[in-house]
Protein backbone atom coordinates (compact mmCIF):
# COMPACT_ATOMS: atom_id res chain seq x y z
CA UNK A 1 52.38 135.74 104.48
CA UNK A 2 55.10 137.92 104.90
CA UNK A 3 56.61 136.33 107.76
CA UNK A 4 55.96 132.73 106.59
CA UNK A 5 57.81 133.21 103.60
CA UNK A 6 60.92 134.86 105.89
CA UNK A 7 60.47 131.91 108.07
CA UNK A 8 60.35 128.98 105.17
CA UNK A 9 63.65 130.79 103.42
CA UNK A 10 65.73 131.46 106.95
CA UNK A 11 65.14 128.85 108.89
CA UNK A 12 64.11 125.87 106.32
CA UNK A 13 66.25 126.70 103.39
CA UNK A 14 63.48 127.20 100.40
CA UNK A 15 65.09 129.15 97.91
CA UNK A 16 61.84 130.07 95.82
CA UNK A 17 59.20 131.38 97.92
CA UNK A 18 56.65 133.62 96.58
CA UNK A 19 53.42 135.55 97.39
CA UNK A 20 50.48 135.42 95.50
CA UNK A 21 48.71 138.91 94.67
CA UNK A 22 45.37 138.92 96.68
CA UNK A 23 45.59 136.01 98.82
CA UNK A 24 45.67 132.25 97.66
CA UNK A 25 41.23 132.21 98.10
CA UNK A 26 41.40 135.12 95.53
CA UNK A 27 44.13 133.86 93.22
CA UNK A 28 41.83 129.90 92.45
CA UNK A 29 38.60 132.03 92.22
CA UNK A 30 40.28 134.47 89.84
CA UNK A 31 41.45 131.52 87.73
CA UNK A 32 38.16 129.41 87.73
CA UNK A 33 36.79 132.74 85.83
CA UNK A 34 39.04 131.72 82.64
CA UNK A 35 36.47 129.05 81.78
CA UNK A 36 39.52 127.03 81.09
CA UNK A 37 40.73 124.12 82.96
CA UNK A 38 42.85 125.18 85.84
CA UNK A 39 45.72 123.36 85.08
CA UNK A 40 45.99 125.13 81.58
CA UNK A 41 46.10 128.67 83.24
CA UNK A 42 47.85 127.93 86.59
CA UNK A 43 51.27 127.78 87.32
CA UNK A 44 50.36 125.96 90.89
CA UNK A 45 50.68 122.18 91.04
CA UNK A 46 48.90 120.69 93.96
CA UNK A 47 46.63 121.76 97.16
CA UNK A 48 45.39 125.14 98.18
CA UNK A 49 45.05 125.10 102.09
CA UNK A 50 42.61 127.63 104.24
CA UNK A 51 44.77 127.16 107.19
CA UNK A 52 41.85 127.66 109.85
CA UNK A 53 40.36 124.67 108.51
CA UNK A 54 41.82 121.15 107.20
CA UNK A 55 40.42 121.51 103.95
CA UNK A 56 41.92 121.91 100.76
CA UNK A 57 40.95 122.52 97.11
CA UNK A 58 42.80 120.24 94.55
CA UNK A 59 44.13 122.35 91.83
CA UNK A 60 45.25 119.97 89.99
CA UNK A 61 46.21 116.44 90.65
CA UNK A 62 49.58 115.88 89.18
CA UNK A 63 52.26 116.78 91.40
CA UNK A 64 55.12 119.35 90.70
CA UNK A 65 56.94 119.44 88.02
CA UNK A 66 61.37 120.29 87.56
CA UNK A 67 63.09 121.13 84.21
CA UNK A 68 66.11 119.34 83.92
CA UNK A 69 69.07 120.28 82.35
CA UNK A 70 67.84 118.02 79.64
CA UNK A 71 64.65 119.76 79.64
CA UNK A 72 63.03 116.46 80.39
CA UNK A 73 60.54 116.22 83.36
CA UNK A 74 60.54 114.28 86.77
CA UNK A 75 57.66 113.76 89.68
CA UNK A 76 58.82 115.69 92.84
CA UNK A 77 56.35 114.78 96.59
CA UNK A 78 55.30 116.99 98.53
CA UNK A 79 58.13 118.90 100.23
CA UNK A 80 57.32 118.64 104.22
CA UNK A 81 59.85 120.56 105.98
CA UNK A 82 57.29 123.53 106.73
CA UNK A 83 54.40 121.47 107.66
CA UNK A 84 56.47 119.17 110.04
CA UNK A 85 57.97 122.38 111.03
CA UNK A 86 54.54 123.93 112.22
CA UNK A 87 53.30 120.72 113.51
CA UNK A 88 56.21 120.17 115.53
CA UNK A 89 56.03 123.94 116.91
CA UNK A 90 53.12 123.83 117.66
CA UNK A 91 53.38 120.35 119.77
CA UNK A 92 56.14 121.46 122.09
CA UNK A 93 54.51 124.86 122.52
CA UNK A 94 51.39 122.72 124.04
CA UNK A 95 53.40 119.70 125.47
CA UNK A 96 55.50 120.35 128.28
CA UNK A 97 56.95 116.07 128.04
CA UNK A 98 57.80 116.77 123.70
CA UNK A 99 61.34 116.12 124.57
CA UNK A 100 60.21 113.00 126.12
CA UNK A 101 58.30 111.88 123.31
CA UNK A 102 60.71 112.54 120.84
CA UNK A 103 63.20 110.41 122.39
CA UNK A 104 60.79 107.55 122.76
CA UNK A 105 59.42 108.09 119.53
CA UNK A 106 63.39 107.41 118.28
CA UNK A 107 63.80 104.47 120.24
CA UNK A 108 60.41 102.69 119.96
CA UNK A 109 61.35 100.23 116.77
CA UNK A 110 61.30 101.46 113.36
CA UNK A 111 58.43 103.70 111.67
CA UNK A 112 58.51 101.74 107.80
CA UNK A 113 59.24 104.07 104.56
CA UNK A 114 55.80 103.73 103.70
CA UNK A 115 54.40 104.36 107.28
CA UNK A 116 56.45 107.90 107.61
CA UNK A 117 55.62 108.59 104.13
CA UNK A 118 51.93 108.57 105.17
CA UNK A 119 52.36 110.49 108.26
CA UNK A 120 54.37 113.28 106.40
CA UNK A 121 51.88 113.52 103.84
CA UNK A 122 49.11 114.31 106.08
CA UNK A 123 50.82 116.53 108.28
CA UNK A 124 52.03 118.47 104.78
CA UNK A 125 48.10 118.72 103.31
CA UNK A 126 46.18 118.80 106.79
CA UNK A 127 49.34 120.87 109.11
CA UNK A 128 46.39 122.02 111.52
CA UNK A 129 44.82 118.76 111.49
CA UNK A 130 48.14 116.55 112.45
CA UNK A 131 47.29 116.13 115.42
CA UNK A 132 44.43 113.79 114.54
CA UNK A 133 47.34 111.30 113.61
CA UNK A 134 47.76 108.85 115.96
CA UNK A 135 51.76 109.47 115.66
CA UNK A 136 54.35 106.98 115.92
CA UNK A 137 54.20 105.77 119.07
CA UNK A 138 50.49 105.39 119.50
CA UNK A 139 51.15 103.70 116.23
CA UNK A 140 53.47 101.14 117.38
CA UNK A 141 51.32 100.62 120.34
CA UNK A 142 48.32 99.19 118.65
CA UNK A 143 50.08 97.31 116.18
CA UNK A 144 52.43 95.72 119.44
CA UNK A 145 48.35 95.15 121.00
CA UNK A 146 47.53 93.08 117.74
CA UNK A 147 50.39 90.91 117.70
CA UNK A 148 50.35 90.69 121.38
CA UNK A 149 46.44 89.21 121.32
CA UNK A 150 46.99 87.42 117.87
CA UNK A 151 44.17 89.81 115.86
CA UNK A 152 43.23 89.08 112.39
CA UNK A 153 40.54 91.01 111.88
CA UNK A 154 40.26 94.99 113.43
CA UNK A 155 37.71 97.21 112.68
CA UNK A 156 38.76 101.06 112.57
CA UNK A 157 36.26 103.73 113.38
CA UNK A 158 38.28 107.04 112.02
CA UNK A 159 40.52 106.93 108.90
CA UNK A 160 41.75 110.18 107.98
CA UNK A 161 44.27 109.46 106.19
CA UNK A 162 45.33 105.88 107.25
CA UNK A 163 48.09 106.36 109.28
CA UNK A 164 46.69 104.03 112.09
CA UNK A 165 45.17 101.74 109.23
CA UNK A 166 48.91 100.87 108.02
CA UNK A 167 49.96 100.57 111.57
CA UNK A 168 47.73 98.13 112.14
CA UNK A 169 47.64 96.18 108.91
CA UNK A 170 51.61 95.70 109.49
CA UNK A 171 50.77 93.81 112.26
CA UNK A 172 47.97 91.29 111.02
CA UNK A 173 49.67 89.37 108.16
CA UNK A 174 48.17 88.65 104.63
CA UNK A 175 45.62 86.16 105.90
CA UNK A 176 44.35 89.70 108.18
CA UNK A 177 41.58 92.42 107.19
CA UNK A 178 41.50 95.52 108.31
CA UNK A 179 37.90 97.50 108.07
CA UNK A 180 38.29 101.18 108.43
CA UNK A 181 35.56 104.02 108.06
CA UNK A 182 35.46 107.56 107.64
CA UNK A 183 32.90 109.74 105.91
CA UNK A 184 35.76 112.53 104.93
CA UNK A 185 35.80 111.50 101.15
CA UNK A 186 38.79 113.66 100.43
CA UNK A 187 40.69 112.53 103.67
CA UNK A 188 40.00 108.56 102.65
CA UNK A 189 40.98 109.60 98.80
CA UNK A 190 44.85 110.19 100.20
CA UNK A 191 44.69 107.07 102.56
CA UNK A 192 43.76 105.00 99.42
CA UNK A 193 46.33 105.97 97.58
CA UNK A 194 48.62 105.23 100.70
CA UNK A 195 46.78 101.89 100.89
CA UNK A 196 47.61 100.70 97.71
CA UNK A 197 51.13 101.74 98.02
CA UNK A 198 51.27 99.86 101.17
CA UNK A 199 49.81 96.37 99.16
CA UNK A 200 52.65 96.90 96.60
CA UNK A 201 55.91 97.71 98.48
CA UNK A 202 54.50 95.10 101.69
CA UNK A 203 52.65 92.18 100.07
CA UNK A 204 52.71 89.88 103.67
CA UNK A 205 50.66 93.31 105.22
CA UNK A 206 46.91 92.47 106.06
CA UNK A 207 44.08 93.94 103.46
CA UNK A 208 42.65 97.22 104.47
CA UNK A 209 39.22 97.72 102.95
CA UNK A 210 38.37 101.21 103.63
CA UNK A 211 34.51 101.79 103.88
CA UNK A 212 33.16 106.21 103.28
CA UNK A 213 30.20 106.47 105.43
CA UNK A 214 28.63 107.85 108.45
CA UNK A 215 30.05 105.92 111.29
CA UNK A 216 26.26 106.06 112.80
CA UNK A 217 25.26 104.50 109.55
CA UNK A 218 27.79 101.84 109.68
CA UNK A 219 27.07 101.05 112.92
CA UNK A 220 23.25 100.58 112.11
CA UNK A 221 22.08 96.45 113.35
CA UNK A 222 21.03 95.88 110.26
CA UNK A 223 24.42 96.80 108.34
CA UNK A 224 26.46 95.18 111.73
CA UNK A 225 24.50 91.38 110.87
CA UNK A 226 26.54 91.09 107.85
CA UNK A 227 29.99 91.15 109.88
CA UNK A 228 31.87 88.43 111.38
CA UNK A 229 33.18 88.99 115.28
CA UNK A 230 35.60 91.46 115.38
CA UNK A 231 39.28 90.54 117.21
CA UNK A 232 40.58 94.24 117.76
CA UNK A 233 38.16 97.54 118.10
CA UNK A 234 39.33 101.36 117.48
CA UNK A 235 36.93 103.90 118.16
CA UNK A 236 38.63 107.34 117.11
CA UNK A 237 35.70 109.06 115.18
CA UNK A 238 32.52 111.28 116.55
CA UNK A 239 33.36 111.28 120.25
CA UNK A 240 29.97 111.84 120.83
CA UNK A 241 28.88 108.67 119.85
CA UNK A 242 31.65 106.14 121.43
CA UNK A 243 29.18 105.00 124.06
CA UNK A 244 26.60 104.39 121.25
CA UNK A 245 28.88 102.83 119.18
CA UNK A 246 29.98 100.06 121.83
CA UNK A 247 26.45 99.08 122.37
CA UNK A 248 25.84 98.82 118.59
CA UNK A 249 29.11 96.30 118.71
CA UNK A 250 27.71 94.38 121.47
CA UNK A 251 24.02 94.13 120.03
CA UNK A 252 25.58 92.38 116.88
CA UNK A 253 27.79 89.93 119.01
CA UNK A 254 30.94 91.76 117.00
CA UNK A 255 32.51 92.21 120.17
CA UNK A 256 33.64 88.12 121.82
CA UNK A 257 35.50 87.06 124.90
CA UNK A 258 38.92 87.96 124.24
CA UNK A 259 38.28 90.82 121.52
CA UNK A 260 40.37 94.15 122.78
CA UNK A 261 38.53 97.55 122.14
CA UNK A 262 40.23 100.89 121.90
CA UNK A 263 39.25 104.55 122.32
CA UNK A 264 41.30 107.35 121.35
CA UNK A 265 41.04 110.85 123.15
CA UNK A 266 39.62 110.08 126.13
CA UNK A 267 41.21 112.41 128.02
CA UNK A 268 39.82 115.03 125.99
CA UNK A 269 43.17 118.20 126.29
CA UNK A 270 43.55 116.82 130.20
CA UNK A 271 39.40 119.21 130.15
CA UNK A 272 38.17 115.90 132.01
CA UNK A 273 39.74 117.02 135.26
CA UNK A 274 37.05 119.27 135.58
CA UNK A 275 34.81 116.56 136.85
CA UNK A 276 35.07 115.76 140.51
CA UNK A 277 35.08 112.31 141.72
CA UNK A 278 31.49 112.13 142.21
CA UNK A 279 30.90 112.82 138.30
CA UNK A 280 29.48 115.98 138.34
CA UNK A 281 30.82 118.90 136.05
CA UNK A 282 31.78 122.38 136.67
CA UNK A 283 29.60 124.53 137.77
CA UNK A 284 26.71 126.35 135.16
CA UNK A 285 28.58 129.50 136.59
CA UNK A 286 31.27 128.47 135.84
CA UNK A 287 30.34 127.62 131.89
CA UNK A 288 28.73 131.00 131.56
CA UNK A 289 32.09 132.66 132.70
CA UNK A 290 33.89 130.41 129.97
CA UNK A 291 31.66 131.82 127.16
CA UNK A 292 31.74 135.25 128.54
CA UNK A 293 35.31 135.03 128.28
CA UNK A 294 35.35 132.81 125.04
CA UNK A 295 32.86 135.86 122.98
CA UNK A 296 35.07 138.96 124.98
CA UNK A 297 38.59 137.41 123.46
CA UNK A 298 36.80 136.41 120.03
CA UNK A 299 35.52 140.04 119.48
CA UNK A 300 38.41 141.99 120.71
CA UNK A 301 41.23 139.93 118.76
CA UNK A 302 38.37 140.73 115.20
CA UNK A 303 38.35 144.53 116.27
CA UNK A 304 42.58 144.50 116.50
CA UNK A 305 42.53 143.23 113.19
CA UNK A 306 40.50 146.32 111.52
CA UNK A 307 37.17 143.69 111.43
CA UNK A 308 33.69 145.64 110.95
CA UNK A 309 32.32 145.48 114.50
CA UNK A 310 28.84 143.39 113.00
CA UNK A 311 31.73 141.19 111.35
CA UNK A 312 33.23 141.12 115.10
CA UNK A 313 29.66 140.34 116.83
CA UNK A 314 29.31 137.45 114.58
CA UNK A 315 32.39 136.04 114.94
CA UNK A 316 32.20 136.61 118.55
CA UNK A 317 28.99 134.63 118.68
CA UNK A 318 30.74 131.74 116.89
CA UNK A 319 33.11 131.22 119.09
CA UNK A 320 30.23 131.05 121.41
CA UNK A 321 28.97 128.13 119.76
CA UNK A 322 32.38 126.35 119.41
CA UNK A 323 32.67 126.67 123.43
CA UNK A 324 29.44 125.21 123.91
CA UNK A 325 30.73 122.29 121.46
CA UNK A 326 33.57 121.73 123.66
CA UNK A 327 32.11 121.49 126.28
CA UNK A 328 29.44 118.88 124.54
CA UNK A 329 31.83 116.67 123.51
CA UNK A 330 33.61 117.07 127.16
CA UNK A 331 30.81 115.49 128.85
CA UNK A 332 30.47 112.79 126.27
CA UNK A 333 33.54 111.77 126.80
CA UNK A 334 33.54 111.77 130.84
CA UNK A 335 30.25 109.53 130.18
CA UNK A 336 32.08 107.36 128.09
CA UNK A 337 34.84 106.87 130.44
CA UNK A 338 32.17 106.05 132.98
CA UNK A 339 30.19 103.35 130.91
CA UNK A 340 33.60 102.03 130.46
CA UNK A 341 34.75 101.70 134.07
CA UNK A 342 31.12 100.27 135.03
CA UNK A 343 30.66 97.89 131.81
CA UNK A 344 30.37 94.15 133.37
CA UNK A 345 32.12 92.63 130.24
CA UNK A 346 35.40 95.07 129.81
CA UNK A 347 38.50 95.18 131.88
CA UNK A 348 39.77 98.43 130.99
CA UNK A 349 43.12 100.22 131.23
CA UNK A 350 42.60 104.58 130.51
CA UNK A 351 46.42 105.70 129.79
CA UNK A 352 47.45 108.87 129.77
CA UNK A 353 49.13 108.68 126.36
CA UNK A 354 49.28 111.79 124.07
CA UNK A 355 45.23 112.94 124.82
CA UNK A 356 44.24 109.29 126.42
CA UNK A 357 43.92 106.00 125.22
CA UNK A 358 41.39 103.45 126.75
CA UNK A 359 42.25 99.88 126.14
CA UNK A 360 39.68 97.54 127.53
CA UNK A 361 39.24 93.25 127.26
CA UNK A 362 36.46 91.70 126.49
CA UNK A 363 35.44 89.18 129.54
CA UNK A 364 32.54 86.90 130.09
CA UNK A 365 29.62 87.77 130.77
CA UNK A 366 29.12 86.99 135.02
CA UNK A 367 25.13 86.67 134.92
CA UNK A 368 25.93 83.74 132.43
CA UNK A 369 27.97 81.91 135.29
């Protein structure tokens, strides 16, 4: 806390910059024991963050207030310069071409008002979830696919918080419908309210109907039947179930001759070069040393910090179990990339664009010849 707040006031220019007493998960618990409404005892206006997480409890839902001089009140956003800050820190820390991307991100056409407003917003709530933004660039890309292949309709699988949805609708038009789904009910509450700016301040944008569910629920035949064909795909929710979800859109004849699909992350962090060219993984040797390694570096960094050694042991364990995700998730993805290279009806193109980005056509089908 300490150093963020020296950080926020040298190098960002915040003026009033404060610590709360007890830590910010103390301070709303402490408050919800008032038995009053928070927003009657609380001098905080907005979103509480646990920053090893992207979740946030809503204080309260009005933003900031400012005195005047006239002691009369006025709205002020959310103030981004320390969450772009982070996010950007933390990109060029991990990306040795961030230069490179900056300076195409400047000169690849403009980002709208409402666009950058989106992208700020999320990266201010969610700063160590910004990276599931699609960012500008990726942005412009699928909207330049949409206009390129004429798409009216596109069917988003992964909202968060609709900075790919407004990307896309800019490109379709009023007569076009985007269809975007996310089961992260807090995450589609801020891309509504994005939405619905986006329908007032750009009337000739396509409609973006924004769906909360399960994307294996969505996907289900019998909610697919009541869907016309689809012209433009993007699959960037549970990676584990890409390969499941193409199937689905081919069993429902949602996916025609011409229709362009489009899945994010398919490079999975550059951890797919640990396949060799016949397919097969590392080593089980070679996973065991990664969790040996994982569970040493877990408990030792717990211990530094003054943790209770059972404390240590279990957070040792669950880092552990996020390895083991990884390395789920991993294979599903080199599968994916597989069924995608092998599928007789797509023409794909995997780029290696921010964490890969598989663009594949839709062809006809050659037993029908």
């Amino acid at each position: 806390c300490v150093k963020a707040g020296a950080y926020v006031k040298q190098q960002l220019g915040f003026s009033d910059v404060r610590r709360l007493q007890g830590g910010i998960v103390n301070y709303t618990t402490t408050l919800k024991k008032e038995n009053k409404a928070i927003d009657q005892v609380s001098h905080f206006r907005g979103v509480n963050f646990v920053f090893n997480d992207r979740m946030g409890e809503s204080i309260t839902r009005d933003l900031p207030q400012l005195n005047d001089k006239k002691n009369t009140t006025q709205q002020q956003e959310f103030d981004t310069r320390a969450a772009e800050a982070l996010v950007n820190s933390a990109r060029q820390e991990k990306d040795t071409n961030y230069e490179l991307y900056q300076y195409a991100e400047k000169l690849s056409g403009e980002e709208y008002g409402v666009l950058k407003k989106a992208r700020l917003d999320a990266m201010a709530r969610f700063p160590h979830a910004a990276h599931m933004l699609c960012g500008p660039i990726q942005g412009k890309f699928l909207k330049m696919l949409c206009q390129i292949s004429g798409a009216k309709r596109v069917l988003e699988l992964g909202t968060f918080c609709g900075y790919g949805s407004l990307w896309l609708a800019s490109a379709l038009g009023k007569d076009g419908q985007v269809i975007t789904v996310d089961r992260d009910t807090r995450a589609a509450e801020i891309a509504q309210t994005h939405f619905n700016a986006a329908s007032t301040h750009h009337p000739d944008w396509a409609k973006i109907h924004l769906i909360i569910s399960d994307t294996g629920e969505f996907l289900s035949l019998q909610n697919l039947q009541s869907y016309e064909p689809f012209d433009l795909v993007v699959l960037d929710a549970d990676k584990k179930g890409y390969a499941a979800a193409v199937d689905s859109l081919f069993q429902a004849h949602l996916l025609r001759t011409g229709s362009i699909l489009v899945a994010d992350n398919t490079l999975w962090k550059g951890a797919v070069l640990g396949f060799d060219k016949a397919g097969a993984s590392f080593s089980s040797e070679h996973w065991i040393q990664r969790e040996q390694i994982a569970r040493e570096e877990a408990r030792h960094f717990a211990l530094s910090q003054g943790t209770d050694p059972d404390l240590a042991e279990r957070e040792a364990k669950q880092s552990v179990k996020s390895e083991r995700r990884d390395r789920a998730l991993l294979q599903a993805m080199h599968e994916f990339n597989i069924k995608i290279r092998k599928h007789p009806r797509l023409d794909q193109l995997l780029l290696p664009l921010r964490d890969g980005l598989t663009v594949a056509r839709v062809i006809d089908d050659p037993s029908s010849s």
